[in-house]
Protein backbone atom coordinates (compact mmCIF):
# COMPACT_ATOMS: atom_id res chain seq x y z
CA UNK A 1 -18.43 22.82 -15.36
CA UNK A 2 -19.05 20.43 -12.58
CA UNK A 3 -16.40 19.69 -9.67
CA UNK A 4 -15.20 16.66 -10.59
CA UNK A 5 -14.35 17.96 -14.33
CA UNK A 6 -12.56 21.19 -12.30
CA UNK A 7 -10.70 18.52 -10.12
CA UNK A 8 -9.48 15.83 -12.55
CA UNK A 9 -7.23 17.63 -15.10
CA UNK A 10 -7.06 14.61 -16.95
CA UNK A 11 -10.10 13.69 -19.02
CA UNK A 12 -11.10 11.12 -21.46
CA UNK A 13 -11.69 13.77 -23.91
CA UNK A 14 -8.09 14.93 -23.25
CA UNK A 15 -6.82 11.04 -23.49
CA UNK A 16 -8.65 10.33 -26.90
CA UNK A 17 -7.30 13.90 -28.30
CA UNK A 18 -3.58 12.57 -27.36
CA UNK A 19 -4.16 9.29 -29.12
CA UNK A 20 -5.52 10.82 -32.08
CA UNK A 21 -2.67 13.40 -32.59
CA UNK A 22 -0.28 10.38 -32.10
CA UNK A 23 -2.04 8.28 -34.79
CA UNK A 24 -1.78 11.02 -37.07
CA UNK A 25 1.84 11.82 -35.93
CA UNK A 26 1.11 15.53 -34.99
CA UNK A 27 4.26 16.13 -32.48
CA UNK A 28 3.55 19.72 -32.00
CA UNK A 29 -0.31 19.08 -30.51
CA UNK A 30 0.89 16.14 -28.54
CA UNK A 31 3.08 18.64 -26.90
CA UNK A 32 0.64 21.15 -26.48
CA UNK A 33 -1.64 19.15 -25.01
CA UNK A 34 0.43 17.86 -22.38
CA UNK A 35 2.08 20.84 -21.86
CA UNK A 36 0.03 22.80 -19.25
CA UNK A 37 -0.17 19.26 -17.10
CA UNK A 38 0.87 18.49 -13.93
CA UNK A 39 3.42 15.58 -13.11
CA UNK A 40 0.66 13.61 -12.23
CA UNK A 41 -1.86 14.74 -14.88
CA UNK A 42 1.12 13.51 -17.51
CA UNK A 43 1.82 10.33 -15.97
CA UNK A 44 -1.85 9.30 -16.04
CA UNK A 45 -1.77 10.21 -19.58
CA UNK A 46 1.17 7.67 -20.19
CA UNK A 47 -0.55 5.00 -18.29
CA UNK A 48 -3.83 5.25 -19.91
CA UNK A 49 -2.75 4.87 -23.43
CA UNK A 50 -2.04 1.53 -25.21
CA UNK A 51 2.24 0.48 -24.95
CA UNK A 52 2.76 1.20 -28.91
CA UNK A 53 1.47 4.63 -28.38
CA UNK A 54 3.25 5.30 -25.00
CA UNK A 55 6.78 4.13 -26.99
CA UNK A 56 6.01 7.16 -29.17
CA UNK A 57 4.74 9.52 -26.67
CA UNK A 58 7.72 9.33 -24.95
CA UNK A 59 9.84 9.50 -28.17
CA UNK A 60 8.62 12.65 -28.49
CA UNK A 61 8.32 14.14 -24.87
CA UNK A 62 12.11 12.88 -24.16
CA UNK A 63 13.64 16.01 -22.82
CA UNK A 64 10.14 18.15 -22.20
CA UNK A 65 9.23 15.33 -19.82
CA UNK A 66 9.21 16.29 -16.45
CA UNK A 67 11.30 14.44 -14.14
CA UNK A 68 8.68 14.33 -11.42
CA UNK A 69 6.22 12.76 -13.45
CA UNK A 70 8.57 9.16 -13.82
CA UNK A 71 8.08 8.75 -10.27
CA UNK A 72 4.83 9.28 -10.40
CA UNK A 73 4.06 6.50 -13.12
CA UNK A 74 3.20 2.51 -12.13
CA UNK A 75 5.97 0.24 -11.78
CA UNK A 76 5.21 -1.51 -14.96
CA UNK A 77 5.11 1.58 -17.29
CA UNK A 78 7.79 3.01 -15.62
CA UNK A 79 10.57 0.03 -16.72
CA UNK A 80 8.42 0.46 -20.24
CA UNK A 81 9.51 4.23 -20.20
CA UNK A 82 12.96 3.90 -19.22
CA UNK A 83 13.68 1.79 -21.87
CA UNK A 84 12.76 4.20 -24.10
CA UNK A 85 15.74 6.67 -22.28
CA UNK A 86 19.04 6.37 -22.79
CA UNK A 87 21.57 6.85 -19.70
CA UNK A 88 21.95 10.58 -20.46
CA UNK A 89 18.46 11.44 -20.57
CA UNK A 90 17.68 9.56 -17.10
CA UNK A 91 21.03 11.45 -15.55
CA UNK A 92 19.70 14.44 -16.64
CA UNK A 93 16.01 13.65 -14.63
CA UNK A 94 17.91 12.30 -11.65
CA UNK A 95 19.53 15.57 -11.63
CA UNK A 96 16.41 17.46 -11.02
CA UNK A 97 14.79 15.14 -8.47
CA UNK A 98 15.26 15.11 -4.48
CA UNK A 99 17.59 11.70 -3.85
CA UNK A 100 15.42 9.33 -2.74
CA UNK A 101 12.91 10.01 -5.89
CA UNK A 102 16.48 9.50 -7.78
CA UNK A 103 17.15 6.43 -6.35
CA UNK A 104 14.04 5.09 -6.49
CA UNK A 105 14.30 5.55 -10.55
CA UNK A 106 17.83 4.33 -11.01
CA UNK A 107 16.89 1.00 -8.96
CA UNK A 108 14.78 -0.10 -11.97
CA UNK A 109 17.09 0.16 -14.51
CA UNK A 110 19.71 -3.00 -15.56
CA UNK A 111 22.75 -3.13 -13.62
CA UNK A 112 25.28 -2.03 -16.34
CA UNK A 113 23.07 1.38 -17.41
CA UNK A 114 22.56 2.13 -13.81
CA UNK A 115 26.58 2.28 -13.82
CA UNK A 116 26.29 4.55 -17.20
CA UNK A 117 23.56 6.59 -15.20
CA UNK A 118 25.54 7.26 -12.07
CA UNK A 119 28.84 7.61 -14.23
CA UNK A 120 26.88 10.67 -15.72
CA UNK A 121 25.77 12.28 -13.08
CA UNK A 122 28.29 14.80 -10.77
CA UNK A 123 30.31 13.42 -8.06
CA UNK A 124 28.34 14.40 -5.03
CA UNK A 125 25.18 13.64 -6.40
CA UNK A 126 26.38 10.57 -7.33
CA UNK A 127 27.73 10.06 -4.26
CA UNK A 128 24.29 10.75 -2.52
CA UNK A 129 22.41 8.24 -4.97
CA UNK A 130 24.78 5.43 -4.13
CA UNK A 131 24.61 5.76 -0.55
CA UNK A 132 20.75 5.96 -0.65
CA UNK A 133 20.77 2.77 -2.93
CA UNK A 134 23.06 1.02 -0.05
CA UNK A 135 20.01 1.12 2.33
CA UNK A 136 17.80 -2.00 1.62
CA UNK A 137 14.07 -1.49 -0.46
CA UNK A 138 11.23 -0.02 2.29
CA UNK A 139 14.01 1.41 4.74
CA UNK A 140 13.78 5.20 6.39
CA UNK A 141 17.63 5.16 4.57
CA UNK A 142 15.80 4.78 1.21
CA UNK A 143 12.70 7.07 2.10
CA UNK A 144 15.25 10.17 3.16
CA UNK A 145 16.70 13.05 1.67
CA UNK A 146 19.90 14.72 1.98
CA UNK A 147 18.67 18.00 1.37
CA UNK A 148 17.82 19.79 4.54
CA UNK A 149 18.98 22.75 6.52
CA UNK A 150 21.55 21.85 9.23
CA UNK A 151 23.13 24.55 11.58
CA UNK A 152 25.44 24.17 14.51
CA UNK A 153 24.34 24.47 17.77
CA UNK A 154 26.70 27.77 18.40
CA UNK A 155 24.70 30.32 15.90
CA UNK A 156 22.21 32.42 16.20
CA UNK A 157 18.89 32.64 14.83
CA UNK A 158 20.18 35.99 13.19
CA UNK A 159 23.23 34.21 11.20
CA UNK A 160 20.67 31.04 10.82
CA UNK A 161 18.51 33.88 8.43
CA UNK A 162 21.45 34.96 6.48
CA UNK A 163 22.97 31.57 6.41
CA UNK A 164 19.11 30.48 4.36
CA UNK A 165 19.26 33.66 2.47
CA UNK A 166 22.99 32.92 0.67
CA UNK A 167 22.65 29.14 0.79
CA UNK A 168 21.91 28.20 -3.02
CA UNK A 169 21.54 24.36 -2.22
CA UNK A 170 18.72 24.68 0.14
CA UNK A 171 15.63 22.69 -0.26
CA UNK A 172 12.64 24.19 -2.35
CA UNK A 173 10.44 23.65 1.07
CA UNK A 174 11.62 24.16 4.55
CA UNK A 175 9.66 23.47 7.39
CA UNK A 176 12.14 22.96 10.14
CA UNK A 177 15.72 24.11 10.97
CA UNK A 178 17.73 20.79 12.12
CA UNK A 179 20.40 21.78 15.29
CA UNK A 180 23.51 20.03 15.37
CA UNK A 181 26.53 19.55 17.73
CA UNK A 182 30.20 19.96 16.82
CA UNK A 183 30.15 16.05 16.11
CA UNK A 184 27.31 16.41 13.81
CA UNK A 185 24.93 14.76 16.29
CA UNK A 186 21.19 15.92 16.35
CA UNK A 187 20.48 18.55 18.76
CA UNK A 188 16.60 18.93 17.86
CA UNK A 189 15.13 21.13 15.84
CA UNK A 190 13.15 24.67 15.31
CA UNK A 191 10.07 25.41 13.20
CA UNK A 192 10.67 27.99 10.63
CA UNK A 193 7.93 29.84 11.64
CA UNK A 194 9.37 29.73 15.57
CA UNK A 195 12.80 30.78 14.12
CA UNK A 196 11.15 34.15 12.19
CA UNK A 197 9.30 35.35 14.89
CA UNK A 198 12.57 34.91 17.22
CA UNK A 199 14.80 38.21 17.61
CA UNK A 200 17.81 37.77 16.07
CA UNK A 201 20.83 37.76 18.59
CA UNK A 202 18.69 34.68 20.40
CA UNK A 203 21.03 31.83 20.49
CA UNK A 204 19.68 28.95 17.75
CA UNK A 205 19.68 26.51 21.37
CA UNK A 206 17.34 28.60 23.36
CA UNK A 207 14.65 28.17 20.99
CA UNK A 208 15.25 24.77 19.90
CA UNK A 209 13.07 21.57 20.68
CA UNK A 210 14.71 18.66 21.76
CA UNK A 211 12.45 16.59 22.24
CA UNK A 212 11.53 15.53 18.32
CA UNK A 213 11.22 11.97 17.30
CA UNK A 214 13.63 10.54 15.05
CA UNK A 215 14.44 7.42 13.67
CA UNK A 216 17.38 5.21 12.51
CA UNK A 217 18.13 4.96 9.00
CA UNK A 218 17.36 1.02 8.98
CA UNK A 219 13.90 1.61 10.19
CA UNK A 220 11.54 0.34 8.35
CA UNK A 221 9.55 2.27 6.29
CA UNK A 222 5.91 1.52 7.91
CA UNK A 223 7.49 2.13 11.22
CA UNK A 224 7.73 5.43 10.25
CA UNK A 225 4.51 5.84 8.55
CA UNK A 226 3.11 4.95 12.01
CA UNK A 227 5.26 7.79 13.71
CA UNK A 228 4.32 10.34 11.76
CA UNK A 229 0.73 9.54 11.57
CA UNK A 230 0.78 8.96 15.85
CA UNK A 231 2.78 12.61 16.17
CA UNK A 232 1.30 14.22 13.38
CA UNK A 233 4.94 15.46 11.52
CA UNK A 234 5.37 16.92 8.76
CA UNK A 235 9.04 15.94 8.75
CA UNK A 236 11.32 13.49 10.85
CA UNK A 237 15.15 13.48 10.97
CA UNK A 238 17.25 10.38 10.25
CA UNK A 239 20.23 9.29 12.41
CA UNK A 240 22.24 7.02 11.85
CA UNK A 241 24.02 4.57 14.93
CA UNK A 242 25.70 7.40 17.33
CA UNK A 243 22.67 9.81 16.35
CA UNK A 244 24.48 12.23 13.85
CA UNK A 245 22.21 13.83 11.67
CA UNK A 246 21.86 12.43 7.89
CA UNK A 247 18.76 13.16 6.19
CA UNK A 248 15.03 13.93 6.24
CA UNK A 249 11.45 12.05 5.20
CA UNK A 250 8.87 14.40 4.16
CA UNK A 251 5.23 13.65 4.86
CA UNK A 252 4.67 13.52 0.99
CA UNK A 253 6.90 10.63 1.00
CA UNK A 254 5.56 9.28 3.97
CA UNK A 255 1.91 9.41 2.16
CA UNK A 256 3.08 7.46 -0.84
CA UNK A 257 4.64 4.47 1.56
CA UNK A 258 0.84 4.72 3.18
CA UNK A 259 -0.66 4.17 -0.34
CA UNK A 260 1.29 1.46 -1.22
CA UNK A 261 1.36 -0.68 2.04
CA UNK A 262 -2.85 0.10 1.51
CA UNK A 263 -2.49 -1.19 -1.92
CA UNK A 264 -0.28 -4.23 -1.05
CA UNK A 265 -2.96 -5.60 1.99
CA UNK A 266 -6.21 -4.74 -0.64
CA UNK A 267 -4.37 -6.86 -3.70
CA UNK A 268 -2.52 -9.57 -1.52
CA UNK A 269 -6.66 -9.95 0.29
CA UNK A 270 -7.69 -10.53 -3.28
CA UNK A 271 -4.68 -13.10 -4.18
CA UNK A 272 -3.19 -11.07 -6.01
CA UNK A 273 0.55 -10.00 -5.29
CA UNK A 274 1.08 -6.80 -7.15
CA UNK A 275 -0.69 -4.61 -9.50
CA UNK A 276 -0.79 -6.13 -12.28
CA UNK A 277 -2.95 -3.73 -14.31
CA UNK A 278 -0.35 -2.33 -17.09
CA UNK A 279 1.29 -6.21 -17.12
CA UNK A 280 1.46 -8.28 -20.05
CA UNK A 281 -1.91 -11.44 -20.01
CA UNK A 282 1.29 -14.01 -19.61
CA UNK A 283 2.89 -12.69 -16.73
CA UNK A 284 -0.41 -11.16 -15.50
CA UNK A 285 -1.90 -15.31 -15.40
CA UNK A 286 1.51 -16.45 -13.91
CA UNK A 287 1.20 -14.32 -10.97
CA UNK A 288 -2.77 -15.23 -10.53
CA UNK A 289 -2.24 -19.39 -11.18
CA UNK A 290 -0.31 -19.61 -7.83
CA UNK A 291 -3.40 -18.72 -5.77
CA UNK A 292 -5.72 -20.24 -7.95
CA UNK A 293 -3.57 -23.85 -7.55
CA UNK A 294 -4.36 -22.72 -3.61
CA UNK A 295 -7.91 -22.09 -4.21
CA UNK A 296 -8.47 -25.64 -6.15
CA UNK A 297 -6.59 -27.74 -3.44
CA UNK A 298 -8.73 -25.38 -0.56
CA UNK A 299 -11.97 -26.60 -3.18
CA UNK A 300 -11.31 -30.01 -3.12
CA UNK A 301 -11.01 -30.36 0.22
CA UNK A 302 -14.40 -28.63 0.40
CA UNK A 303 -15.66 -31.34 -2.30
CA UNK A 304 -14.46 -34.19 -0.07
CA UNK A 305 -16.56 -33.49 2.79
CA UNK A 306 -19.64 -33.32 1.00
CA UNK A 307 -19.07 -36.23 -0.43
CA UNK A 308 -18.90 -38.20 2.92
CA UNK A 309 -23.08 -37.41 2.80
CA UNK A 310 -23.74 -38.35 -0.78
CA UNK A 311 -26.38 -40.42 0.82
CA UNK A 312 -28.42 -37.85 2.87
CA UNK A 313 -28.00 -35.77 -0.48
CA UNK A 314 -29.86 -38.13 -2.68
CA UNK A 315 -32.24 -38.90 0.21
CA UNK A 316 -33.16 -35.06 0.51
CA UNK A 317 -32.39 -33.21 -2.42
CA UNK A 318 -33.56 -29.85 -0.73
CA UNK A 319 -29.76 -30.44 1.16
CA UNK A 320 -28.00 -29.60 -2.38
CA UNK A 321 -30.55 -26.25 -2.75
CA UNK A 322 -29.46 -25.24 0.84
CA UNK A 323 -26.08 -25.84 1.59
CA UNK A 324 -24.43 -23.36 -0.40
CA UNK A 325 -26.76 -20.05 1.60
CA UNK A 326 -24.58 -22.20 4.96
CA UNK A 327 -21.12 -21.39 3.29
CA UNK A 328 -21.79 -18.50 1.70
CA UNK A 329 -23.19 -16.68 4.73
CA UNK A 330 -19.95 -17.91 6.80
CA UNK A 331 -17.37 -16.96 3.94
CA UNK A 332 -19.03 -13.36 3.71
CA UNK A 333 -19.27 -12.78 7.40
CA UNK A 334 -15.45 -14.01 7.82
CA UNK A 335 -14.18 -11.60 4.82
CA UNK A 336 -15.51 -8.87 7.08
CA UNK A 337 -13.93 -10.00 10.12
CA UNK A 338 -10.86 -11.05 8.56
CA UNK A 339 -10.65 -7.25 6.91
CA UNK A 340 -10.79 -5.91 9.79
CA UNK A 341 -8.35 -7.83 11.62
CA UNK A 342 -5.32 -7.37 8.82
CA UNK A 343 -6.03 -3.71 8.46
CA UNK A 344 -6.20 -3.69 12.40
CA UNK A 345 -2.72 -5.80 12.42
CA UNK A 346 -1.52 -3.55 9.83
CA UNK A 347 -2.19 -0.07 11.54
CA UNK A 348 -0.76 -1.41 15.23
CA UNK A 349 -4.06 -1.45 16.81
CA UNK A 350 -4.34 -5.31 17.31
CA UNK A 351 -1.69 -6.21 19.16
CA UNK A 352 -0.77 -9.01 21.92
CA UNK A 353 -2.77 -7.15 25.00
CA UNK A 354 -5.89 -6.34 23.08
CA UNK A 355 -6.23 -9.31 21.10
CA UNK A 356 -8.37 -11.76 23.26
CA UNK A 357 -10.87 -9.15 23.49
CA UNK A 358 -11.12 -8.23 19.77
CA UNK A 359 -11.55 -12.54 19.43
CA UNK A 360 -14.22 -12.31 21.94
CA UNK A 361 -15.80 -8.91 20.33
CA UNK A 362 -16.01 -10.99 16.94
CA UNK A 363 -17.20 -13.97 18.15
CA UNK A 364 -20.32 -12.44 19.90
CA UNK A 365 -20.81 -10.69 16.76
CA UNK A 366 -20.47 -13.81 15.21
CA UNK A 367 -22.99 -15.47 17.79
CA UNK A 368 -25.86 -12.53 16.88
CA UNK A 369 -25.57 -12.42 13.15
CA UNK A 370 -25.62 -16.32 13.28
CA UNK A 371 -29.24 -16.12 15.87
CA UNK A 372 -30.66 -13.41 13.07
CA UNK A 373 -30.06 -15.45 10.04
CA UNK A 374 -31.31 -18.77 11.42
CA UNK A 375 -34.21 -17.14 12.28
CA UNK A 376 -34.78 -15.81 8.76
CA UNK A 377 -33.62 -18.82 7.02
CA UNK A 378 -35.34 -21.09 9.31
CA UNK A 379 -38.53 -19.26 8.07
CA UNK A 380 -37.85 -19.31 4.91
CA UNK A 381 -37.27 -22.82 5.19
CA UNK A 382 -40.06 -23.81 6.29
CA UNK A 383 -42.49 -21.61 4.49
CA UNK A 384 -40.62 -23.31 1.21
CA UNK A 385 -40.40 -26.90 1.82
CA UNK A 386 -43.03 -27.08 5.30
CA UNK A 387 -40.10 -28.90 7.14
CA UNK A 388 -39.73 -27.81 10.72
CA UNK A 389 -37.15 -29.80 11.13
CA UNK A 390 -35.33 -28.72 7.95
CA UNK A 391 -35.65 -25.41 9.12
CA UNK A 392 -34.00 -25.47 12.70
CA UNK A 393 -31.28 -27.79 11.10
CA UNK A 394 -30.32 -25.57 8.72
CA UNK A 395 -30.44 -22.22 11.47
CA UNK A 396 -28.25 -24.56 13.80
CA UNK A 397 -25.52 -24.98 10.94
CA UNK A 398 -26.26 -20.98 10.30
CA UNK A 399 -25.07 -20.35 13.76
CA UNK A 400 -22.18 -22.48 13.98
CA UNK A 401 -20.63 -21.10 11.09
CA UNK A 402 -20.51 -17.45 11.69
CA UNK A 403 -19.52 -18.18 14.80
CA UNK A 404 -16.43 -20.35 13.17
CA UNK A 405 -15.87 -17.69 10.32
CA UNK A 406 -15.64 -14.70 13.07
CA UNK A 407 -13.00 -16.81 15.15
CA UNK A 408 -11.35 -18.10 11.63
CA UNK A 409 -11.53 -14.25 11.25
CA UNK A 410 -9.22 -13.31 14.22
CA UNK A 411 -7.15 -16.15 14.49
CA UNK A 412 -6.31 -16.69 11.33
CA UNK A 413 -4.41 -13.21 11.14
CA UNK A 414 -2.92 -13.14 14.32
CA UNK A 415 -1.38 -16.60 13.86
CA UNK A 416 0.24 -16.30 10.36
CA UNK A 417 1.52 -13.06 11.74
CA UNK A 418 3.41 -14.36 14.85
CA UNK A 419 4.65 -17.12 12.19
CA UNK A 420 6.16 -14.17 10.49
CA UNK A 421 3.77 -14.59 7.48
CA UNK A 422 2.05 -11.24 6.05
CA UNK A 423 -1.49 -11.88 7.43
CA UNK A 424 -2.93 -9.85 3.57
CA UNK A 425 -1.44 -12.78 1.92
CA UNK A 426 -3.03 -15.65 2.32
CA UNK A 427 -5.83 -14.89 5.57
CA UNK A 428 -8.67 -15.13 2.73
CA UNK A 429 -7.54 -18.23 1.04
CA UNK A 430 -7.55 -20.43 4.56
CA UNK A 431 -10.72 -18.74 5.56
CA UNK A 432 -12.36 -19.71 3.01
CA UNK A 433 -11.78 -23.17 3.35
CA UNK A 434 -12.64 -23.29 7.32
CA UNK A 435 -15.96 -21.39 6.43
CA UNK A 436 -16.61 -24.16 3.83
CA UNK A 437 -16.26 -27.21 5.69
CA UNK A 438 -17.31 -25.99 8.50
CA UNK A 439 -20.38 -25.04 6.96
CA UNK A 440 -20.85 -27.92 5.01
CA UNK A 441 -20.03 -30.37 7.94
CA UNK A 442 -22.36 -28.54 10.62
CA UNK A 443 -25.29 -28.74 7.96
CA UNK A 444 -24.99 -32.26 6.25
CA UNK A 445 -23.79 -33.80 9.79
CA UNK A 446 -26.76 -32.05 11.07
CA UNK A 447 -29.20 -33.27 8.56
CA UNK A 448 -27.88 -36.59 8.55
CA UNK A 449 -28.37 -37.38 12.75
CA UNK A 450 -32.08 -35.14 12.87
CA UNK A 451 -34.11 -35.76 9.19
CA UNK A 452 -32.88 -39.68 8.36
């Protein structure tokens, strides 16, 4: 068996063998089949299969389907699954997931059977949900959970052991002991592995680190992201305004906000605003159309400048071969720049001080490519139509606009981000149009004043 097949527990094999019991209705095998998988292996299964044979999968999964695997699933198949719950089967999942997973799920559902959900659910986990739900979407409030250890400052680290060894509400994983004062205000914290290898009549306070990050509960959620991935955490403590201690983020949840802000720039760079894979051709077309309105106006715009040399066009008819290599070459060398420069934005590695030098950095980059490829199109130019002058004009207009599309590149980003616009949403769309009539207006104009 080759790695890949060892690493993907989900095959196509395995996919067609689930749609084939649940064509011929065998319950039992669908069971069996999905029974050894992994929250993720079962949520890929839901995804990949068509929606009339996901309604039934689920039909007959209901209670046998994990509760990790909902949050797990895209955010399309997952309202498409929860509509095939009712309130008591979705209490009984929220029950048995950490409560910012829970919240997460109970978000999606209708307002009135998110008030049946909750209403089933017991008081203080209830009471956890609906605080984590008060936190607005992408917020370290949201990304938290409640479930932690948190000891006060006067024990030791023998009574912290004992207190972990009786504690039945403990979180499954524990990688640090959180300190707290009398007022409930964060202390620091202690490594569990610190803590075991400490004797035990040493205070908790003489081993503990004060010195951890932590961040308020309004944060937002790619701040964090940032912070762990600068200090390398595994976990963070959240505080809330006078810096008492009120929940956790994990690094797996901190992982998942990394995919999806990754996700977000790569889809919003194509024009497209989510992931629209599992959603229905209408709504799927809707969400496309808005760019592609953007896209025609940026085209026609394009189209009008080229028509201001109609005449040079029908003079020299090589012009009409040529022009597009001008604005294809620019429009290719700013999508690399202008990736760059949103994931750069994105991370917190372009910023305000470093900025003028990136611009500069692209620009000469800009400058070379531009020299290369008007040397080899120049050639080529002239070995084709035995124009010298052809040639140089159309390695001028080469050089002028990768030079524009590497500054379009830069600036572009930077500005629609200190107008408070995501730079992933629309960068591509307005460098596409500077690359085109640039390009076209360097070459025609060009061609126009040196061959007529």
């Amino acid at each position: 068996m080759s790695e890949p097949d060892v690493l993907d527990e989900v095959t196509p094999e395995l996919v067609r063998r689930v749609e084939a019991a649940l064509a011929e209705d065998r319950s039992e095998d669908v069971r069996s089949l999905l029974a050894g998988l992994s929250a993720t292996g079962q949520a890929s299964i839901i995804e990949q299969i068509a929606e009339p044979e996901r309604d039934k999968l689920v039909g007959i999964l209901k209670k046998d389907l994990d509760p990790e695997t909902l949050i797990e699933l895209d955010e399309e198949v997952l309202e498409d699954v929860l509509d095939q719950l009712d309130s008591k089967d979705i209490a009984a999942a929220a029950r048995e997931l950490e409560t910012d997973d829970a919240a997460a799920i109970i978000e999606e559902l209708p307002e009135e059977e998110r008030r049946e959900v909750l209403a089933a659910l017991p008081a203080a986990e209830r009471a956890e949900i609906e605080s984590a739900l008060a936190y607005p979407e992408d917020t370290a409030g949201r990304l938290m959970q409640r479930s932690l250890v948190k000891i006060p400052d006067s024990w030791t680290v023998g009574e912290v052991i004992d207190h972990c060894r009786e504690a039945s509400d403990l979180p499954d994983d524990v990688y640090d002991i959180f300190v707290v004062d009398p007022e409930g205000r964060l202390r620091g914290s202690v490594p569990l592995g610190r803590m075991l290898r400490t004797k035990r009549p040493v205070p908790i306070v003489d081993i503990v680190d004060p010195d951890i990050p932590s961040v308020p509960a309004s944060a937002d959620q790619v701040e964090v992201a940032h912070l762990f991935r600068d200090k390398n955490l595994v976990s963070c403590p959240v505080v809330d305004q006078r810096g008492r201690l009120e929940g956790v983020i994990m690094v797996d949840d901190v992982v998942d906000v990394i995919d999806e802000e990754a996700e977000e720039d790569i889809l919003r760079m194509g024009g497209v605003g989510i992931d629209d894979m599992h959603a229905p051709p209408v709504r799927t077309a809707r969400l496309r159309a808005v760019w592609l309105t953007v896209n025609l106006a940026t085209a026609i715009l394009a189209s009008l400048v080229i028509g201001q040399f109609e005449g040079a066009i029908e003079k020299i008819v090589a012009l009409a071969v040529l022009m597009p290599i001008v604005a294809s070459m620019g429009g290719n060398a700013g999508t690399q720049t202008v990736t760059v420069a949103v994931r750069a934005l994105a991370t917190g590695q372009l910023t305000a001080a470093n900025a003028l030098r990136f611009i500069a950095k692209e620009a000469a980059v800009g400058g070379l490519n531009g020299m290369i490829f008007a040397l080899v199109m120049g050639a080529a130019v002239v070995a084709w139509y035995g124009d010298w002058r052809l040639g140089a004009v159309i390695g001028a207009a080469m050089i002028c606009n990768l030079i524009a599309a590497a500054l379009a590149g830069t600036l572009i980003p930077l500005g629609l981000q200190k107008f408070g616009v995501d730079p992933a949403v629309s960068s591509t769309v307005f460098l596409t149009t500077v690359t085109d009539v640039i390009g076209f207006l360097a070459f025609l104009g060009l061609a126009t004043a040196f061959l007529l």
